[in-house]
Protein backbone atom coordinates (compact mmCIF):
# COMPACT_ATOMS: atom_id res chain seq x y z
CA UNK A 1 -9.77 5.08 2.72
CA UNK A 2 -9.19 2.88 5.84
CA UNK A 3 -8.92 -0.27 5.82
CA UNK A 4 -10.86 -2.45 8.68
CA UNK A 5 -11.32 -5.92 9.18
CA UNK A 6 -13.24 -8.38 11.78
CA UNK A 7 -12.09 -7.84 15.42
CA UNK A 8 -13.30 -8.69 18.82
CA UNK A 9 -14.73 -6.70 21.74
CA UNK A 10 -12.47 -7.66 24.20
CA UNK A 11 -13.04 -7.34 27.58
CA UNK A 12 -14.67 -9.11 30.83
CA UNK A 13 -16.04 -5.68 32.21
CA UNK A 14 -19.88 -4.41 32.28
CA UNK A 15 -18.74 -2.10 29.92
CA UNK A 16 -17.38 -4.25 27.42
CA UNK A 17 -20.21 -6.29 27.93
CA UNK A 18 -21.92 -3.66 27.34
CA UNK A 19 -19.88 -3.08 23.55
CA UNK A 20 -20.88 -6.25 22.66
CA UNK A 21 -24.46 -5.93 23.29
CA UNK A 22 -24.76 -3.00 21.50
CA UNK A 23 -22.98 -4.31 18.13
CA UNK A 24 -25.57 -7.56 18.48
CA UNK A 25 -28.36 -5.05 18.41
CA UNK A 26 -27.39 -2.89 15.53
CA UNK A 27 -25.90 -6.24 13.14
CA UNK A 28 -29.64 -7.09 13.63
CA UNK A 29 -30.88 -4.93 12.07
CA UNK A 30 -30.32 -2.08 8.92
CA UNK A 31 -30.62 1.46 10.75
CA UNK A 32 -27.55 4.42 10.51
CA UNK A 33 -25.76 4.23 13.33
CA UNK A 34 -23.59 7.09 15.63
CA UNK A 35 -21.19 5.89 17.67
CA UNK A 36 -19.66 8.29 20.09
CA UNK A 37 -16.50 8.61 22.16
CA UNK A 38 -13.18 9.79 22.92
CA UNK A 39 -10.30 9.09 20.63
CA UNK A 40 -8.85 5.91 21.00
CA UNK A 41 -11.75 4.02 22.72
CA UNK A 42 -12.17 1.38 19.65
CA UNK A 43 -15.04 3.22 17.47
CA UNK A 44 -13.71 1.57 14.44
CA UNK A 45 -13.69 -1.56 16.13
CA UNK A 46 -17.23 -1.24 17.26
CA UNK A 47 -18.07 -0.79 13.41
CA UNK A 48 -16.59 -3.43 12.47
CA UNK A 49 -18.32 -6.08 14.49
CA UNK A 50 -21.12 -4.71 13.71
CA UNK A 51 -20.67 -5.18 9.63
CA UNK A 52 -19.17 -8.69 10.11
CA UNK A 53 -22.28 -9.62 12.16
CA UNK A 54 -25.08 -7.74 10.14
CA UNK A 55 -26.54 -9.39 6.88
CA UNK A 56 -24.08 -7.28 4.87
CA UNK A 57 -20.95 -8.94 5.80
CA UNK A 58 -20.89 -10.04 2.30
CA UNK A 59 -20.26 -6.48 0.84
CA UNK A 60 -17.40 -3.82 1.78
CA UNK A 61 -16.92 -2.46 4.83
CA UNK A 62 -15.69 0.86 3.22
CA UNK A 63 -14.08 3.26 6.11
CA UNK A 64 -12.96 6.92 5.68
CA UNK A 65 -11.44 9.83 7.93
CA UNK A 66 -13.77 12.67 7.08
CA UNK A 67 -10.91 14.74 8.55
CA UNK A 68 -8.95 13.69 6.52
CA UNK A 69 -10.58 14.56 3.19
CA UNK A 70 -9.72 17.96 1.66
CA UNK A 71 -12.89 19.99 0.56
CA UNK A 72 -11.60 20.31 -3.24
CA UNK A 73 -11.49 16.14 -3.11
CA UNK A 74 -15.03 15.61 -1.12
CA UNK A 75 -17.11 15.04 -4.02
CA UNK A 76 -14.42 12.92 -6.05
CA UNK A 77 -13.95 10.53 -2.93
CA UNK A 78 -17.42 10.25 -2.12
CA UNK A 79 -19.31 10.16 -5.06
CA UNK A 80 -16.52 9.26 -7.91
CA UNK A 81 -15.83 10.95 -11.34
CA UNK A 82 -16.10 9.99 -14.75
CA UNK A 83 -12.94 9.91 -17.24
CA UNK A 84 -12.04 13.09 -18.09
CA UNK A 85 -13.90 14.89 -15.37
CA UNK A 86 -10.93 17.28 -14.23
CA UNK A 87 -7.30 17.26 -15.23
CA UNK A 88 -5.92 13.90 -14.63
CA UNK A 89 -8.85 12.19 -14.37
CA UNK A 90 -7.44 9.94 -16.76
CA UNK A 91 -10.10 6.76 -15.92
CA UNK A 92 -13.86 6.39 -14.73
CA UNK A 93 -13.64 5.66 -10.43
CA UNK A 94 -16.33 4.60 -8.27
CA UNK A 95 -16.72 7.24 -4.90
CA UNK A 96 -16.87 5.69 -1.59
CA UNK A 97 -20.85 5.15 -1.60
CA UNK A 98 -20.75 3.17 -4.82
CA UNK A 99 -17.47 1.13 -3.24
CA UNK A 100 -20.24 0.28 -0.25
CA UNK A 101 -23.04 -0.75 -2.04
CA UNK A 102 -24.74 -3.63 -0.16
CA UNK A 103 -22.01 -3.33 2.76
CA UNK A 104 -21.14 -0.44 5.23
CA UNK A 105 -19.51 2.62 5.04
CA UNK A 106 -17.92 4.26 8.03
CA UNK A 107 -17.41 7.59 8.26
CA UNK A 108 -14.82 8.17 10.87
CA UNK A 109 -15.11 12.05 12.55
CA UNK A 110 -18.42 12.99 10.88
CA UNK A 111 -17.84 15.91 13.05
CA UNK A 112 -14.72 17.15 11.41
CA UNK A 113 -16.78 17.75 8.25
CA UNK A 114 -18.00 21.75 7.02
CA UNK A 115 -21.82 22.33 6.72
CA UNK A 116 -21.48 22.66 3.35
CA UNK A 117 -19.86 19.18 3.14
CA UNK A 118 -22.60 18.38 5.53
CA UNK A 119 -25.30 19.19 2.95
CA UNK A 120 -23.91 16.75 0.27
CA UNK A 121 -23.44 13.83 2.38
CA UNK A 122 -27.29 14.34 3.81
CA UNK A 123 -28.39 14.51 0.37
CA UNK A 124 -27.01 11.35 -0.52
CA UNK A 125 -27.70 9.13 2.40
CA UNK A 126 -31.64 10.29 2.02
CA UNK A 127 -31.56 9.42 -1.80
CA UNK A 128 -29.46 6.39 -1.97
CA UNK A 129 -28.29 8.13 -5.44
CA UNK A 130 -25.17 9.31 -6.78
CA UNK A 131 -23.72 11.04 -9.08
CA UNK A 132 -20.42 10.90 -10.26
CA UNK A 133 -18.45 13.74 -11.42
CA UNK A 134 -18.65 14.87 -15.16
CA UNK A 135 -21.28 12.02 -15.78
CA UNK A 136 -25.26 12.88 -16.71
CA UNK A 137 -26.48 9.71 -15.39
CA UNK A 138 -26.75 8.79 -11.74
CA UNK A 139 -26.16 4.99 -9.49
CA UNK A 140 -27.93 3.75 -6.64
CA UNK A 141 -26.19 3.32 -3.66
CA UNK A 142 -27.61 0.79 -0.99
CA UNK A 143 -24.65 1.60 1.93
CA UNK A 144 -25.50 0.93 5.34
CA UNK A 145 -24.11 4.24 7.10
CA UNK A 146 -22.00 4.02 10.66
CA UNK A 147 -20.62 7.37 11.76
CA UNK A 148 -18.26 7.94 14.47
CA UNK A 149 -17.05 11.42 16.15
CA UNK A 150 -15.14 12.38 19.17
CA UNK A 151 -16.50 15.57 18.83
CA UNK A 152 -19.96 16.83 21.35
CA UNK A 153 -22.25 16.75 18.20
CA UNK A 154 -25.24 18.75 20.26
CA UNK A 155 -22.60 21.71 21.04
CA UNK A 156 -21.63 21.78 17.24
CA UNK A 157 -25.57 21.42 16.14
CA UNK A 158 -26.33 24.66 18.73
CA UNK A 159 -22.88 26.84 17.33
CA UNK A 160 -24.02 26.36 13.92
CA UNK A 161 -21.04 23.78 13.31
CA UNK A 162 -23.45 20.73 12.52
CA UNK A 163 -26.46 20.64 10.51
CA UNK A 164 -29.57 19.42 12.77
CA UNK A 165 -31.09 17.49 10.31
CA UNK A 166 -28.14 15.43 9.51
CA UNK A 167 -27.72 14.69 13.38
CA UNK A 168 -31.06 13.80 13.32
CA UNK A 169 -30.57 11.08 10.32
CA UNK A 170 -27.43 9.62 11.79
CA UNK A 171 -28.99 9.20 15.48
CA UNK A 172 -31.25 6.37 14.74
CA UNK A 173 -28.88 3.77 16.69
CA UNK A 174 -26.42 5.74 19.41
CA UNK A 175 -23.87 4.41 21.09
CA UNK A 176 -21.26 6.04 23.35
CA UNK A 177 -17.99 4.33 23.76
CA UNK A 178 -16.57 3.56 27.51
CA UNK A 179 -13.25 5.57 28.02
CA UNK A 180 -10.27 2.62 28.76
CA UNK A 181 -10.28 4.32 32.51
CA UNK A 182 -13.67 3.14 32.98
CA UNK A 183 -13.55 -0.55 31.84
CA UNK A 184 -11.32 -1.76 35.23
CA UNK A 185 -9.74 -5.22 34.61
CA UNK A 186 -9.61 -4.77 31.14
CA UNK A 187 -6.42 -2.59 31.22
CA UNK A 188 -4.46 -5.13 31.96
CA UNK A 189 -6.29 -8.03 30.08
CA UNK A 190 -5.60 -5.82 26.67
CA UNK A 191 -2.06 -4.80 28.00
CA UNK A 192 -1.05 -8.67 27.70
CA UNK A 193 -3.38 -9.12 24.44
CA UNK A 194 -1.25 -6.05 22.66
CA UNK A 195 2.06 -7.66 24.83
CA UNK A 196 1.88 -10.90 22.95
CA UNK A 197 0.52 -9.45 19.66
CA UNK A 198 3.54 -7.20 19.28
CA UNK A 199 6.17 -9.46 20.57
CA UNK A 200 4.83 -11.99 17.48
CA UNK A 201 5.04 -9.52 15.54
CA UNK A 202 8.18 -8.26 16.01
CA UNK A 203 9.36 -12.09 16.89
CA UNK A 204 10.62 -10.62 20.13
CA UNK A 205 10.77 -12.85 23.34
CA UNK A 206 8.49 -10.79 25.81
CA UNK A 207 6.15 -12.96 28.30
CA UNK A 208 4.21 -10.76 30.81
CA UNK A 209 4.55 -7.93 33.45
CA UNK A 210 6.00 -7.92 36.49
CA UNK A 211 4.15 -6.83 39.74
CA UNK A 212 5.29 -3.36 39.31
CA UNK A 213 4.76 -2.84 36.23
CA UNK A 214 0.82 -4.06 36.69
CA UNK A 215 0.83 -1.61 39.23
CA UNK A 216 2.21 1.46 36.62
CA UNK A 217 -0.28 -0.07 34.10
CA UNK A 218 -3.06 -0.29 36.00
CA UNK A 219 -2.90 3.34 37.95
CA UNK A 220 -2.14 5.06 34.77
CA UNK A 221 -5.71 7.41 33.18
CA UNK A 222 -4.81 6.44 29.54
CA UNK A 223 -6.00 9.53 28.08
CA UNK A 224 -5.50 8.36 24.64
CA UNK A 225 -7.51 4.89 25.26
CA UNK A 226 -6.87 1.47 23.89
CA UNK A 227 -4.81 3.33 20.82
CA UNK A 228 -2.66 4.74 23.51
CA UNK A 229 -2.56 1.78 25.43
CA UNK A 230 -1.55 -0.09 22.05
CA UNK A 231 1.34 1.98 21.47
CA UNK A 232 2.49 1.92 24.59
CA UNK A 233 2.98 -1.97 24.40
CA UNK A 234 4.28 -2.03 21.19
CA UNK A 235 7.56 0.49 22.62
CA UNK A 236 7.43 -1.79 25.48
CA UNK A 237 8.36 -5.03 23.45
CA UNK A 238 10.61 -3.03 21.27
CA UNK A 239 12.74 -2.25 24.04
CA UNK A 240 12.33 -5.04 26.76
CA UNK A 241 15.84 -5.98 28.80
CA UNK A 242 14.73 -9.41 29.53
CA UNK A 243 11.28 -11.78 28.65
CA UNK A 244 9.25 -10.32 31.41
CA UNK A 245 8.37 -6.61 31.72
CA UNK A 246 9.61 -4.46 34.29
CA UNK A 247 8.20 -1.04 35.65
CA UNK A 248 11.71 0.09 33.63
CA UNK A 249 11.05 -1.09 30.63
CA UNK A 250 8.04 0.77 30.40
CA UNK A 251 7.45 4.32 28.41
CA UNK A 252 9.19 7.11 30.50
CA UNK A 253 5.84 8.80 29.76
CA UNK A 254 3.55 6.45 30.86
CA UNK A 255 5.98 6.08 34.35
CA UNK A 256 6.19 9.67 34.95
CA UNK A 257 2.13 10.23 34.68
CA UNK A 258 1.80 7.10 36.90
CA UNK A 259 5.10 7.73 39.61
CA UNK A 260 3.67 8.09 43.00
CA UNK A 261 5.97 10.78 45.94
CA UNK A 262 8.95 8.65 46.58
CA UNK A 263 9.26 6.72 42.99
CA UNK A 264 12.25 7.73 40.61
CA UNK A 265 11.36 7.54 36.96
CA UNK A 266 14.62 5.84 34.88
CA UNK A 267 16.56 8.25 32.14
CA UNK A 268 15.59 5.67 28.86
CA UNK A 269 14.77 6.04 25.62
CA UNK A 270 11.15 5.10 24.39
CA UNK A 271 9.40 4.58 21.06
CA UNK A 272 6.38 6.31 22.67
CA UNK A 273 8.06 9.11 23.62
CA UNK A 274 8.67 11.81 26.62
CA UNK A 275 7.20 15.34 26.09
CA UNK A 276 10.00 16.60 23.82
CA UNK A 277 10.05 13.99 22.03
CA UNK A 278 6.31 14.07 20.73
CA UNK A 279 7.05 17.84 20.28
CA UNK A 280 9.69 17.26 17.55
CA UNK A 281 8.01 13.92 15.99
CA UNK A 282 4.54 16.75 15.65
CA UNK A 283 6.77 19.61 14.82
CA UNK A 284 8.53 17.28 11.66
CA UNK A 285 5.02 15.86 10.74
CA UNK A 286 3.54 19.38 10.18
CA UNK A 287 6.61 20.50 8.16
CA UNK A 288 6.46 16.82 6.65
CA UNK A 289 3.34 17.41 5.45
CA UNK A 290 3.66 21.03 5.00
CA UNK A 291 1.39 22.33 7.67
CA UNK A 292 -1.80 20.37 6.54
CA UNK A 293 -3.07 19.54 9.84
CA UNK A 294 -5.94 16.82 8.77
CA UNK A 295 -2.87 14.58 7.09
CA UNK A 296 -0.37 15.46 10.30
CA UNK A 297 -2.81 13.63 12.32
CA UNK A 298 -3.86 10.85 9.63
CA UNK A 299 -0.21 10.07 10.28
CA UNK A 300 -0.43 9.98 13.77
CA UNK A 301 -3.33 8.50 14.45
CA UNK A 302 -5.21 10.79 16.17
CA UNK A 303 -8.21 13.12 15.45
CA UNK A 304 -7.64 16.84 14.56
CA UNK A 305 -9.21 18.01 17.37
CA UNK A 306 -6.88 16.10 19.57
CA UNK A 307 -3.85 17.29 17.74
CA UNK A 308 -4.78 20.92 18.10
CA UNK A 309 -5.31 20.36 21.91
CA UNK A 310 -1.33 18.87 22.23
CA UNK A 311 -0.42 21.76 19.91
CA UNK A 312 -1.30 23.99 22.19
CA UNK A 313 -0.27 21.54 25.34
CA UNK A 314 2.97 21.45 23.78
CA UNK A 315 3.57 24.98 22.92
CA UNK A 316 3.23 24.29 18.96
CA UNK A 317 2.55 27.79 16.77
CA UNK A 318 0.33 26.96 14.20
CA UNK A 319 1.33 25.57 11.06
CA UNK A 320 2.40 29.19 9.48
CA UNK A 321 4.35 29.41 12.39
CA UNK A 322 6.35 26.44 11.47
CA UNK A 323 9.45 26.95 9.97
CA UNK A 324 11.05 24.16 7.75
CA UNK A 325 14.49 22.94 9.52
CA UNK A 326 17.08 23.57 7.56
């Protein structure tokens, strides 16, 4: 279970304008929601407001990865299980819809989930009724649903990889999240936001950005989104010469991507990484978690999807073709 609290939209473009519209429009009222978008772009955050605005702020705002939930768990996390139930089921737990009742549960990458696991979930959101595991009585569950994928849920419905009827429930309220590349000004306005959040953090003495490095900032796609973007300013303070940023104290990823014909890109070492080193910190996650791809990227904050794509990027066998160092 993730944990999510209140957070502003921030943001002077059309499109984050846009954000905040949206989350008035669905805290006023009690519908499912889907919310849409490429990793990174703040679906959580979307949620979020929404809850914290809606009537239900007074109940949980209960947020899970679906990807991150092994089949042989599903029915534990999400519904509970009575004591004795399985083997080590030593006390009675509530399941994720019971933890929500009167309040919101997210489910983060619906689309990660099987059709089977599909099924279940339908079942329950139509009902408001579950069961918990080993138990012959049943609960209400009143749980507002949000769902959020990065995955193209109208391919998956047409392969066979998402049940139509289930898209159907959870598209009541649709929203698609603005990639960071689209929202303009607001690069920089979160750059400095994350700046002075993670130099407080890390009681570090880092002001603002020098001309050049607004210009690296600002030209750069940010594939990964405001996550990305977050990171990227957290290495930054971590590894600042002096109190205001230069081009050089920025990733050597983020300058590289960004260098135009004629720009040398510095020889330092950075949190966030060059390409070999987000090889080895993947490579040591899968054998850290001993090739189970959903927790590798849990850990790294990333949808599976999006890990299997820099797999491949990178050159990464799949996880039986990881060998344990050592």
């Amino acid at each position: 279970m993730q944990e999510l609290t209140p957070a502003p939209v921030l943001g002077a473009s059309r499109a984050a304008e846009s954000i905040r519209e949206f989350a008035r429009l669905a805290a006023g009222v009690d519908a499912p929601v889907l919310i849409t978008g490429e990793t990174g772009t703040g679906k959580g955050v979307l949620a979020s407001a929404i809850h914290f605005a809606s009537r239900r702020q007074g109940g949980q705002l209960v947020a899970v990865n679906c990807a991150g939930v092994p089949e042989s768990l599903f029915e534990s996390e999400f519904f509970g299980h009575a004591r004795g139930a399985f083997t080590g089921a030593h006390q009675t737990r509530r399941g994720l819809f019971e933890q929500a009742h009167s309040g919101t549960l997210f489910l983060d990458e619906i689309g990660e989930l099987s059709p089977g696991l599909q099924a279940k979930l339908l079942t329950t959101i139509e009902c408001g009724v579950v069961r918990r595991l080993g138990s012959e009585s049943s609960v209400r569950s009143d749980a507002r649903i949000i769902a959020a994928t990065g995955v193209a849920l109208e391919a998956a419905v047409q392969e066979g990889q998402f049940r139509l009827d289930l898209y159907h429930r959870l598209l009541v309220l649709a929203f698609h999240m603005p990639p960071l590349r689209e929202r303009g000004s607001d690069i920089l306005l979160l750059a400095r936001h994350f700046l002075c959040t993670f130099a407080a953090r890390h009681s570090r003495h880092v002001g603002d950005f020098d001309q050049d490095a607004i210009r690296l900032i600002a030209g750069h796609r940010w594939p990964g989104n405001i996550r990305q973007l977050a990171h990227a300013m957290e290495a930054t303070v971590l590894t600042a010469a002096g109190p205001r940023v230069r081009a050089s104290d920025l990733p050597a990823r983020l300058m590289a991507s960004t260098a135009v014909a004629g720009d040398t890109v510095p020889e330092r070492y950075s949190f966030y990484g060059t390409r070999d080193d987000e090889k080895r910190r993947i490579v040591a996650e899968i054998q850290a978690q001993h090739g189970n791809l959903s927790r590798v990227a849990k850990a790294l904050g990333m949808a599976r999807n999006t890990l299997r794509v820099r797999m491949r990027e990178l050159g990464i066998p799949s996880p039986r073709g990881v060998r344990r160092a050592g």
